[in-house]
Every structure is written in C-alpha cells, then in structure tokens.
N, C-alpha and C. Protein backbone atom coordinates (compact mmCIF):
# COMPACT_ATOMS: atom_id res chain seq x y z
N UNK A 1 13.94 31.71 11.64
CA UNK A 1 12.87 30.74 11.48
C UNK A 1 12.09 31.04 10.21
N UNK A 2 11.95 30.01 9.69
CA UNK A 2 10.89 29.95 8.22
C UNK A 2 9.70 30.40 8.76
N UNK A 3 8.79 31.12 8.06
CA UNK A 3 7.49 31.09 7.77
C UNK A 3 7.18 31.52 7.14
N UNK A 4 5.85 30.23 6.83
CA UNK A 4 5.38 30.75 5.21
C UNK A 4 3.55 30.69 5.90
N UNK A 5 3.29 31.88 4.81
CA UNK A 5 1.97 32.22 5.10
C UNK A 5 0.85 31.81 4.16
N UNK A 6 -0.11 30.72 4.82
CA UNK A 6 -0.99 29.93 3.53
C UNK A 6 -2.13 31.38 2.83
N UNK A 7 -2.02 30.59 2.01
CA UNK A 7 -2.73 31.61 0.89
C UNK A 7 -3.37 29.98 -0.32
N UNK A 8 -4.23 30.49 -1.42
CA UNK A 8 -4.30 29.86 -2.37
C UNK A 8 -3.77 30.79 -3.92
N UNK A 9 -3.24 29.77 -4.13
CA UNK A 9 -2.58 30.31 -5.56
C UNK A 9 -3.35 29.97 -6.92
N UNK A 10 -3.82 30.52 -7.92
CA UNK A 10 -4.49 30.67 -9.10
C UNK A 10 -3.34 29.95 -9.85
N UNK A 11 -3.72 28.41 -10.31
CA UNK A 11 -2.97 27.90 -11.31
C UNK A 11 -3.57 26.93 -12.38
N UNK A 12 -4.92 28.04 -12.50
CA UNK A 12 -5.04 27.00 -14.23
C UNK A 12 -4.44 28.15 -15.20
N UNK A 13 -4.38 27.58 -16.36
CA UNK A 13 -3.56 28.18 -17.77
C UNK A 13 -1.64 28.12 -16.85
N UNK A 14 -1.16 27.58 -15.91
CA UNK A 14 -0.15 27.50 -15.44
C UNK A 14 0.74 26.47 -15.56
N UNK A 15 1.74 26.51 -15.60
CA UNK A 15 3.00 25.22 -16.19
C UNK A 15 3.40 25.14 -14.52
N UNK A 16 3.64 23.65 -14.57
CA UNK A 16 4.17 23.50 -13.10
C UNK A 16 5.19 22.44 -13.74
N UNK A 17 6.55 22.18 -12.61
CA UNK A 17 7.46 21.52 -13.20
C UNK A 17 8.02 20.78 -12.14
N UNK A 18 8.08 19.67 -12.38
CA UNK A 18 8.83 18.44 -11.22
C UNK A 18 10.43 17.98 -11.79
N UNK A 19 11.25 18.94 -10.93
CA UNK A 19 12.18 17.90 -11.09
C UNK A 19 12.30 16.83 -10.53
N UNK A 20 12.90 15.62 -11.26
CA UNK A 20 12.89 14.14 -10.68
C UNK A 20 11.60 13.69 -10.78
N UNK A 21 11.46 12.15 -11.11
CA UNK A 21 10.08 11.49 -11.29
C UNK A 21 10.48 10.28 -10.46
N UNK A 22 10.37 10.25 -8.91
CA UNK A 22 10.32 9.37 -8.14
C UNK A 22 9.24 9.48 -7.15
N UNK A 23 9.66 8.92 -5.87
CA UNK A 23 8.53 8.43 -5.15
C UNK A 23 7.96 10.00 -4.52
N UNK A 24 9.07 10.93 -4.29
CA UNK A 24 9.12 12.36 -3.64
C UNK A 24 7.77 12.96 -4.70
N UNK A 25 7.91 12.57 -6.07
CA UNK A 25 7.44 13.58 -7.22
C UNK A 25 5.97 12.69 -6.75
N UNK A 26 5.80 11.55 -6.86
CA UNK A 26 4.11 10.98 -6.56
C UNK A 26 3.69 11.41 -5.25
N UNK A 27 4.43 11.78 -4.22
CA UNK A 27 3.20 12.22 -3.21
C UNK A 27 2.79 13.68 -3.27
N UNK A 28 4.09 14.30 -3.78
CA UNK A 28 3.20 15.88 -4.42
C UNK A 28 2.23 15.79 -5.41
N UNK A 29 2.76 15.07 -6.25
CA UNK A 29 1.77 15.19 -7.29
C UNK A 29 0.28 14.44 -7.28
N UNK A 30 0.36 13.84 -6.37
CA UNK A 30 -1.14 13.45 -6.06
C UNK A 30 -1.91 14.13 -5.31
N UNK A 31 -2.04 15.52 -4.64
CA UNK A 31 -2.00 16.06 -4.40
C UNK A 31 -3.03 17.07 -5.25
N UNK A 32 -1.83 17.31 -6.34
CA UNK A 32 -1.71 18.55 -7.41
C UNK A 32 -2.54 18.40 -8.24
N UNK A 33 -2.75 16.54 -8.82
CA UNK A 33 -3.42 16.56 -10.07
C UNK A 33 -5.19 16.70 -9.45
N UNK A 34 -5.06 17.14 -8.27
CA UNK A 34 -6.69 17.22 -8.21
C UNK A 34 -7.47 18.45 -8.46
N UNK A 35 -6.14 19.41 -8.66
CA UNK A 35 -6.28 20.78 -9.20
C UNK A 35 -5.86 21.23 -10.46
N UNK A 36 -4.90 20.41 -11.45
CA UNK A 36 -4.44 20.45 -12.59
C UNK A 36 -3.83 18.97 -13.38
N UNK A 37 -3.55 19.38 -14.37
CA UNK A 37 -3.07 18.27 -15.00
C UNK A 37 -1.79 19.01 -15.95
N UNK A 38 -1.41 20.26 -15.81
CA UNK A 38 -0.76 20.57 -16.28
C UNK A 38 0.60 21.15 -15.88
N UNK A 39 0.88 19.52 -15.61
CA UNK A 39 2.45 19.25 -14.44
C UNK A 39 3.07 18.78 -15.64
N UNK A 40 4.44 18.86 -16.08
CA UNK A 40 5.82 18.33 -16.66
C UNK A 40 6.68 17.78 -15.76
N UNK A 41 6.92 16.37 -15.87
CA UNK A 41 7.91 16.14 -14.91
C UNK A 41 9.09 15.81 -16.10
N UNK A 42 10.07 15.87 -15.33
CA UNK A 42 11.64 15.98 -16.02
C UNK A 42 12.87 15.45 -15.45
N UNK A 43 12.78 14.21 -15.49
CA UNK A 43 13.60 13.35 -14.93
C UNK A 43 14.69 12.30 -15.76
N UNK A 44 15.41 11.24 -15.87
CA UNK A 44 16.07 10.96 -16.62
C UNK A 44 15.04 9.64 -16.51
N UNK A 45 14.70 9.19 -15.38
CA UNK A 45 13.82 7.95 -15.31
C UNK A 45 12.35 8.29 -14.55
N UNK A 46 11.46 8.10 -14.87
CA UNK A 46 10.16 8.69 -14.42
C UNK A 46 9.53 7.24 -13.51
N UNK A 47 8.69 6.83 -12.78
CA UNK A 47 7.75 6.16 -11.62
C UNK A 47 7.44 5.67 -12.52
N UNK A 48 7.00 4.30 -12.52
CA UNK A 48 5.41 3.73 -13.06
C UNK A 48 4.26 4.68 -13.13
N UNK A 49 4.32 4.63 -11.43
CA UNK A 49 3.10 5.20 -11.34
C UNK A 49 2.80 6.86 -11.63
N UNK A 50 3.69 7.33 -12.59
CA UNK A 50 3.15 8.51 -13.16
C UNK A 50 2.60 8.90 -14.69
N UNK A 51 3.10 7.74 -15.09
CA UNK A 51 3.26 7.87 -16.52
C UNK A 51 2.16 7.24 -17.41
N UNK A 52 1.42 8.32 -18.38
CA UNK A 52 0.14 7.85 -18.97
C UNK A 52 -0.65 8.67 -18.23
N UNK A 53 -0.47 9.39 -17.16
CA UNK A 53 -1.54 10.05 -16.47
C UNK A 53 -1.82 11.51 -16.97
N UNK A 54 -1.36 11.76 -18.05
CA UNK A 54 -1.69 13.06 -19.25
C UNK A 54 -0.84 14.17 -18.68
N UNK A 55 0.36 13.94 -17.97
CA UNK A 55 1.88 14.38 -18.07
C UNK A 55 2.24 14.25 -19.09
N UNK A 56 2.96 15.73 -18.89
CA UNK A 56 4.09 15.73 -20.07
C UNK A 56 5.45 15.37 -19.47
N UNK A 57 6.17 14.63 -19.71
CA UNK A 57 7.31 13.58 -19.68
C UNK A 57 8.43 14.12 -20.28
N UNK A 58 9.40 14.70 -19.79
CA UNK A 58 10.75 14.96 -20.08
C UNK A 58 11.73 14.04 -19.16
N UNK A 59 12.77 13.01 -20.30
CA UNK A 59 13.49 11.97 -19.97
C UNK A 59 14.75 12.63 -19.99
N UNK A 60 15.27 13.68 -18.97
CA UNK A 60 16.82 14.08 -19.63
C UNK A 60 16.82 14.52 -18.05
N UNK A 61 18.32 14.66 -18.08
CA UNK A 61 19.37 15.09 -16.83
C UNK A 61 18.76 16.82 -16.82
N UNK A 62 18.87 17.67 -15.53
CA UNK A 62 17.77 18.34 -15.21
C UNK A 62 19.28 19.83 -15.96
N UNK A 63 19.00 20.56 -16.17
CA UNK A 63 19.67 22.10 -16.89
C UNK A 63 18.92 23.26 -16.42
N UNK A 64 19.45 24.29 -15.95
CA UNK A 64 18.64 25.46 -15.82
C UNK A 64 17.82 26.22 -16.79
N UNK A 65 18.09 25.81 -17.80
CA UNK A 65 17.02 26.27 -19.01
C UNK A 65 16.04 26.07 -18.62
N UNK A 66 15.94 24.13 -18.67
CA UNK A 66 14.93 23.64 -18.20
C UNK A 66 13.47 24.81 -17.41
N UNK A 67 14.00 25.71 -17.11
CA UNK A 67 12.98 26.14 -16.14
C UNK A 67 12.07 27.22 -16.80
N UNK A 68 12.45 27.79 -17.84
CA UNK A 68 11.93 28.32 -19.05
C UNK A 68 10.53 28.01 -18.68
N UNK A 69 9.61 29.42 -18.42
CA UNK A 69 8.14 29.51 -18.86
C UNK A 69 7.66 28.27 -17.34
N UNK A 70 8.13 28.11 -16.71
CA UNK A 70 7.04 27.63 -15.33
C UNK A 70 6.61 28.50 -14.55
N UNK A 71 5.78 28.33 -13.97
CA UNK A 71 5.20 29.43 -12.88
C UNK A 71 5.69 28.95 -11.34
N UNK A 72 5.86 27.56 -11.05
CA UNK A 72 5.95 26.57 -9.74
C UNK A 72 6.83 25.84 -10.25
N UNK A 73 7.94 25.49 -9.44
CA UNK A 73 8.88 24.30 -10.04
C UNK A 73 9.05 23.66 -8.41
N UNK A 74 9.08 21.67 -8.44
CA UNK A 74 9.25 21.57 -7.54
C UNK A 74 10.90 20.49 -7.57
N UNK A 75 11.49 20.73 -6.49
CA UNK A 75 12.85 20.02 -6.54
C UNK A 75 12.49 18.57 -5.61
N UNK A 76 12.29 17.35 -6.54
CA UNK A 76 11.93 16.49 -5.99
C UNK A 76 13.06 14.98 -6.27
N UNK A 77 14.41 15.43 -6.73
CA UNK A 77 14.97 14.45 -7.02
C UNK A 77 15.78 13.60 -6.04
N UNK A 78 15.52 13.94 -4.61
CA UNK A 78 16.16 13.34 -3.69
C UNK A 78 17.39 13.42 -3.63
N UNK A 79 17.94 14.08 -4.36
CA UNK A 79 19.63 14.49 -4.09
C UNK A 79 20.16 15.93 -3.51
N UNK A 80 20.54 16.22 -2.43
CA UNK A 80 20.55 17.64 -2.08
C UNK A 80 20.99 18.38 -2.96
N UNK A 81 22.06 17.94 -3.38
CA UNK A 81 22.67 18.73 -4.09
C UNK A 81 22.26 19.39 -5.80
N UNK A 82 21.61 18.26 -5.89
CA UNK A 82 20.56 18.91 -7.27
C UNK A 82 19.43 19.46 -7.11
N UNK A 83 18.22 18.83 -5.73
CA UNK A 83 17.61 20.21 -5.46
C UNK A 83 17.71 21.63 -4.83
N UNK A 84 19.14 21.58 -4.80
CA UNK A 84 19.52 22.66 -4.37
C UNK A 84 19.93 24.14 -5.44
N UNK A 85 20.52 23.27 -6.32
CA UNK A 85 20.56 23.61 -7.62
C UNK A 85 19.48 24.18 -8.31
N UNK A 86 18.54 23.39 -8.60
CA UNK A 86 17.32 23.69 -8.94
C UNK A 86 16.66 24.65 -8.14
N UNK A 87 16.74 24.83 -6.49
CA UNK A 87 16.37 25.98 -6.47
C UNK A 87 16.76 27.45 -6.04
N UNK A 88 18.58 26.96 -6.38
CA UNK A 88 19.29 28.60 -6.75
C UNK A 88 18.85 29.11 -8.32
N UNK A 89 18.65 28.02 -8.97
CA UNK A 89 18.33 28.20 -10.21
C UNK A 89 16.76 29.33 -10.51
N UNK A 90 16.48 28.53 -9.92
CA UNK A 90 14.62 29.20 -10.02
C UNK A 90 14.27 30.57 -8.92
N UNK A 91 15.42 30.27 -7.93
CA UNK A 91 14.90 31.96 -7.79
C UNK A 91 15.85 32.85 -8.20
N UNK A 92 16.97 32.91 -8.82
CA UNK A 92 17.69 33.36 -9.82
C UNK A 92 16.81 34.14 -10.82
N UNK A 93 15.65 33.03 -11.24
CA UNK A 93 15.03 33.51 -12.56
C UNK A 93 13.31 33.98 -11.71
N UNK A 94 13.74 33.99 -10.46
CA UNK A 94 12.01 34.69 -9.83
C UNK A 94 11.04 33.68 -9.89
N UNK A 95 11.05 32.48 -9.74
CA UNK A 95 10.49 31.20 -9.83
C UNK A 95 10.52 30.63 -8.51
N UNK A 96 9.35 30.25 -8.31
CA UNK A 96 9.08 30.31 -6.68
C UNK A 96 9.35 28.42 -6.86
N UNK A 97 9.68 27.85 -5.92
CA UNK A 97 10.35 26.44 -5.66
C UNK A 97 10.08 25.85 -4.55
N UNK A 98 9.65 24.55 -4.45
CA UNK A 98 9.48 23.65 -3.53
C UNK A 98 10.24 22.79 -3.41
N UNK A 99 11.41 22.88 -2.74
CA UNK A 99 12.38 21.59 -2.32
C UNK A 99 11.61 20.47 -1.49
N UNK A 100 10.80 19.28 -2.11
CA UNK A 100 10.15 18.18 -1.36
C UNK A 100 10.85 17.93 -0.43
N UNK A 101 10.25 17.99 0.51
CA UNK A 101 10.48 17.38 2.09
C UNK A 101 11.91 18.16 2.73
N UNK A 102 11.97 19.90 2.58
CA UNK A 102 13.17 20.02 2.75
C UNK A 102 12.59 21.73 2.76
N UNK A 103 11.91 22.28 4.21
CA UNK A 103 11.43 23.26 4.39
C UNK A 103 12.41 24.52 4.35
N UNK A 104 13.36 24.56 4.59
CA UNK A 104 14.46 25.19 4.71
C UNK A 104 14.89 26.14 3.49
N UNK A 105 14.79 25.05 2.49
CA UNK A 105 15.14 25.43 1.11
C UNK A 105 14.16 26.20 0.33
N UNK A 106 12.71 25.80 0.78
CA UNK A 106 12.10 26.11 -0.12
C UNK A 106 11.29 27.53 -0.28
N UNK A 107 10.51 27.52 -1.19
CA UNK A 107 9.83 28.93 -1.25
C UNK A 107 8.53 29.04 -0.63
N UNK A 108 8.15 27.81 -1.08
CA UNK A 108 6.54 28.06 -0.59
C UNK A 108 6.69 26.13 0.36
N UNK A 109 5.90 25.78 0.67
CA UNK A 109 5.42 24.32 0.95
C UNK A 109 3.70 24.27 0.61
N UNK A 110 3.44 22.98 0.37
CA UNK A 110 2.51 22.46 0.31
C UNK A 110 1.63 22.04 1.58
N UNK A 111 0.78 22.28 1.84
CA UNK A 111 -0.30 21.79 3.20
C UNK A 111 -0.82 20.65 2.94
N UNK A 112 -1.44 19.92 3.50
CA UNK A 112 -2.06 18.55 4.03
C UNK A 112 -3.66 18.83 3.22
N UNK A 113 -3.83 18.43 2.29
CA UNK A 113 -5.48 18.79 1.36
C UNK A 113 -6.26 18.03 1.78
N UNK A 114 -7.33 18.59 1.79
CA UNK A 114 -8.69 17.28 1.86
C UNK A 114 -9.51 18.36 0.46
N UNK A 115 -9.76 17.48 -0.66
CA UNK A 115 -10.64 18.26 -1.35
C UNK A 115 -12.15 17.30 -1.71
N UNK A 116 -13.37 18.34 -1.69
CA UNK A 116 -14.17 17.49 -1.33
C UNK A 116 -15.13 18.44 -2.48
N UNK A 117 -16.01 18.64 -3.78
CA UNK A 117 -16.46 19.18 -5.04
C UNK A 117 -15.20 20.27 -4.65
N UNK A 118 -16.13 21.37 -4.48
CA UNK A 118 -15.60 22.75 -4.68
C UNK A 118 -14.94 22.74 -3.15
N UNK A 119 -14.90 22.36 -2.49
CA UNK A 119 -14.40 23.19 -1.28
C UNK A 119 -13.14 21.89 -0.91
N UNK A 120 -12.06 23.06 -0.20
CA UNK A 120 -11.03 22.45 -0.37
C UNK A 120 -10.41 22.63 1.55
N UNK A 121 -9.70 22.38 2.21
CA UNK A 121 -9.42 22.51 2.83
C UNK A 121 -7.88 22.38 3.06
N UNK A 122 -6.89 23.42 3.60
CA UNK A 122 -5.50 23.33 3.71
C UNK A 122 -4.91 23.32 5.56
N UNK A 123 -4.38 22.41 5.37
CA UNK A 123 -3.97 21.83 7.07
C UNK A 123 -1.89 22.35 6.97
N UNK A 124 -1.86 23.06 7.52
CA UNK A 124 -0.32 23.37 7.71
C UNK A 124 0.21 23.58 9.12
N UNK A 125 1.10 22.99 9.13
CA UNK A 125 2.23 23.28 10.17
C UNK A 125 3.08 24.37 10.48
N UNK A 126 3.68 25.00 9.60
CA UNK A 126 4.32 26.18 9.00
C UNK A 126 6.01 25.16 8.45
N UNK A 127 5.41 23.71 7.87
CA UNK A 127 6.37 23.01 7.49
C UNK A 127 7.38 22.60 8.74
N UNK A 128 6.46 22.53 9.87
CA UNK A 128 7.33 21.99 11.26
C UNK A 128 6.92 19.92 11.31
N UNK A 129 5.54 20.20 11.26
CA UNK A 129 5.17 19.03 11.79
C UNK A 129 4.15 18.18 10.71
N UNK A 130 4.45 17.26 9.72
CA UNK A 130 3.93 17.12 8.14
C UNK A 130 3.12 16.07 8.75
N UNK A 131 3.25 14.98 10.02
CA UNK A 131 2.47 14.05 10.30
C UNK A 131 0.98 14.65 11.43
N UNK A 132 1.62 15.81 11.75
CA UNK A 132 0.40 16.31 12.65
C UNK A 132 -0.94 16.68 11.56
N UNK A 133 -0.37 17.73 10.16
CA UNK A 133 -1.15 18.17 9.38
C UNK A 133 -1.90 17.10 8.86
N UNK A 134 -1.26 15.77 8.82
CA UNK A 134 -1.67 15.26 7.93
C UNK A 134 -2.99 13.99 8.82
N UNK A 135 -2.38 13.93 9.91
CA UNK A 135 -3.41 13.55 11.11
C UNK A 135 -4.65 14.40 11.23
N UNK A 136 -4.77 15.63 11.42
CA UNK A 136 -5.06 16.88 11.05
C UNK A 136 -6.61 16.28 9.96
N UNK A 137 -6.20 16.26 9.06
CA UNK A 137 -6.72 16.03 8.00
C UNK A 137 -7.35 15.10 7.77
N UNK A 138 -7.02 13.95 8.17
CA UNK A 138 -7.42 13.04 8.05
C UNK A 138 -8.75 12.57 8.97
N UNK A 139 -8.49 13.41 10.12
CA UNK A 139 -9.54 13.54 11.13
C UNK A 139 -11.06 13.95 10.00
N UNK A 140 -10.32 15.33 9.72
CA UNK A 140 -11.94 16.40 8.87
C UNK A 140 -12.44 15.47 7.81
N UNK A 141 -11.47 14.67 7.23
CA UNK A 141 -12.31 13.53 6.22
C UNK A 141 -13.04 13.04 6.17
N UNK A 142 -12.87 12.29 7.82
CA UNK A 142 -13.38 11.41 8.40
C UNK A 142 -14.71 11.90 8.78
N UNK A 143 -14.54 12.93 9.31
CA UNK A 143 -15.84 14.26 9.67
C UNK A 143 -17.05 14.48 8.04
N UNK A 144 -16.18 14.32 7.63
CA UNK A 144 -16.70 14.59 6.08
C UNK A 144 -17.56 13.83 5.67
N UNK A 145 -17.07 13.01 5.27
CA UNK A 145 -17.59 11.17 4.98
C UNK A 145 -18.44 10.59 5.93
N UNK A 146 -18.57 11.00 7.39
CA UNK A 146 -19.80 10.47 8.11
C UNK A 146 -20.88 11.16 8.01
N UNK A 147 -20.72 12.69 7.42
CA UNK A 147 -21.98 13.90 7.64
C UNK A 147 -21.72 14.02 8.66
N UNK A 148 -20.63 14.60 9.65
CA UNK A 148 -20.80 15.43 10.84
C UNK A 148 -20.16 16.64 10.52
N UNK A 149 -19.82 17.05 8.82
CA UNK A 149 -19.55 18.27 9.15
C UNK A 149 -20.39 19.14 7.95
C-alpha cells in the first residue's frame, strides 16, 4: 500500500515541469499557480486555457533531457505509457514526480487546497479518495466565507 506523508514543500526560486498541456495539466495547475508562477509546461499542443498566463511554453514531443534542472515534474499527458516514462525518467535522475490522477505511480500527490492570505489548508486522502478531500474542502470554504471559522 502507498503512503505518502503530507508535509509542505519550499518552492519559490523552484522550476516545476508539466508534462502534457491538457485538461489533467489545468486542474493541477490551478492549484499551483496560487503558490508560483514558475511552472514550464511541455507539450506538443498546450490548453487555451493555459497560455498567456506567464508560463513558460515548450511546444515539442516530451525527451528525458527535458527534465534537466526541475525540482517537481508532473506526468500529466494522459497516456500511460508516456507518464510512465516520464516518471522512470525522473526518478532515474532523483526527481520526485506526480503521475496526475494515477497514485500508484507517483512520488508525492497533491491534496485538496483551500488557500485563504497566508494560511493554507491541505485535505488528503492518502490518494484513496480525491472526491471525499475535495468535499472535505469545500465544506472549510464554506466555513471560511461565512466567518464561522
């Protein structure tokens, strides 16, 4: 059995890297950009809705080079077999990896955020149950936004 143990990770001055720029790469990355802006995604075709948002934009088929100098790389191209790739690749090179929506594979996962100025809150499952966390969460918002908490 997986488990991963939440912690917060220190990532300003940090390169983060999306493979694939589809629908997988916008729900992480909305997420992410509320803590950075210094995501590269690297896809052959990138979302609408990512582009112009002060990403850096790599339009090419994904290479293990590619992974050169990231700290976080996430495998978001919806093909098993290339995020799989991507993350024999990255822990090969000690590069910790998030296979989107695919707990099994990955290194770390992402939790369910509510961020509100400075204080942030992380809702996890241990990557069992993504609609509970995110129910979860949505509750304390709600808590948030009325002043009951």
């Amino acid at each position: 059995m997986k488990v991963f143990l939440p912690i917060n990770i220190r990532i300003d001055h940090k390169k983060l890297l999306f493979i694939g720029g589809g629908s997988q790469a916008i729900h992480k990355i909305t997420t992410l950009e509320q803590y950075t802006r210094n995501i590269t995604i690297l896809a052959p075709e990138i979302h609408q809705d990512l582009k112009g948002k002060g990403f850096t934009e790599v339009y090419k088929e994904y290479e293990k080079s590619d992974l050169a100098g990231y700290f976080l790389v996430y495998a978001s191209t919806g093909n098993i077999g290339i995020d799989r790739r991507v993350r024999d690749d990255a822990e090969s090179l000690g590069i910790l990896v998030n296979v989107v929506d695919n707990r099994e594979l990955s290194g770390f996962i992402s939790p369910a955020v509510l961020k509100n100025d400075e204080m942030s809150i992380a809702i996890s499952s241990n990557g069992q149950n993504a609609k509970k966390s995110v129910a979860w969460r949505n509750r304390l918002r709600e808590m948030v936004e009325n002043g009951d908490f």
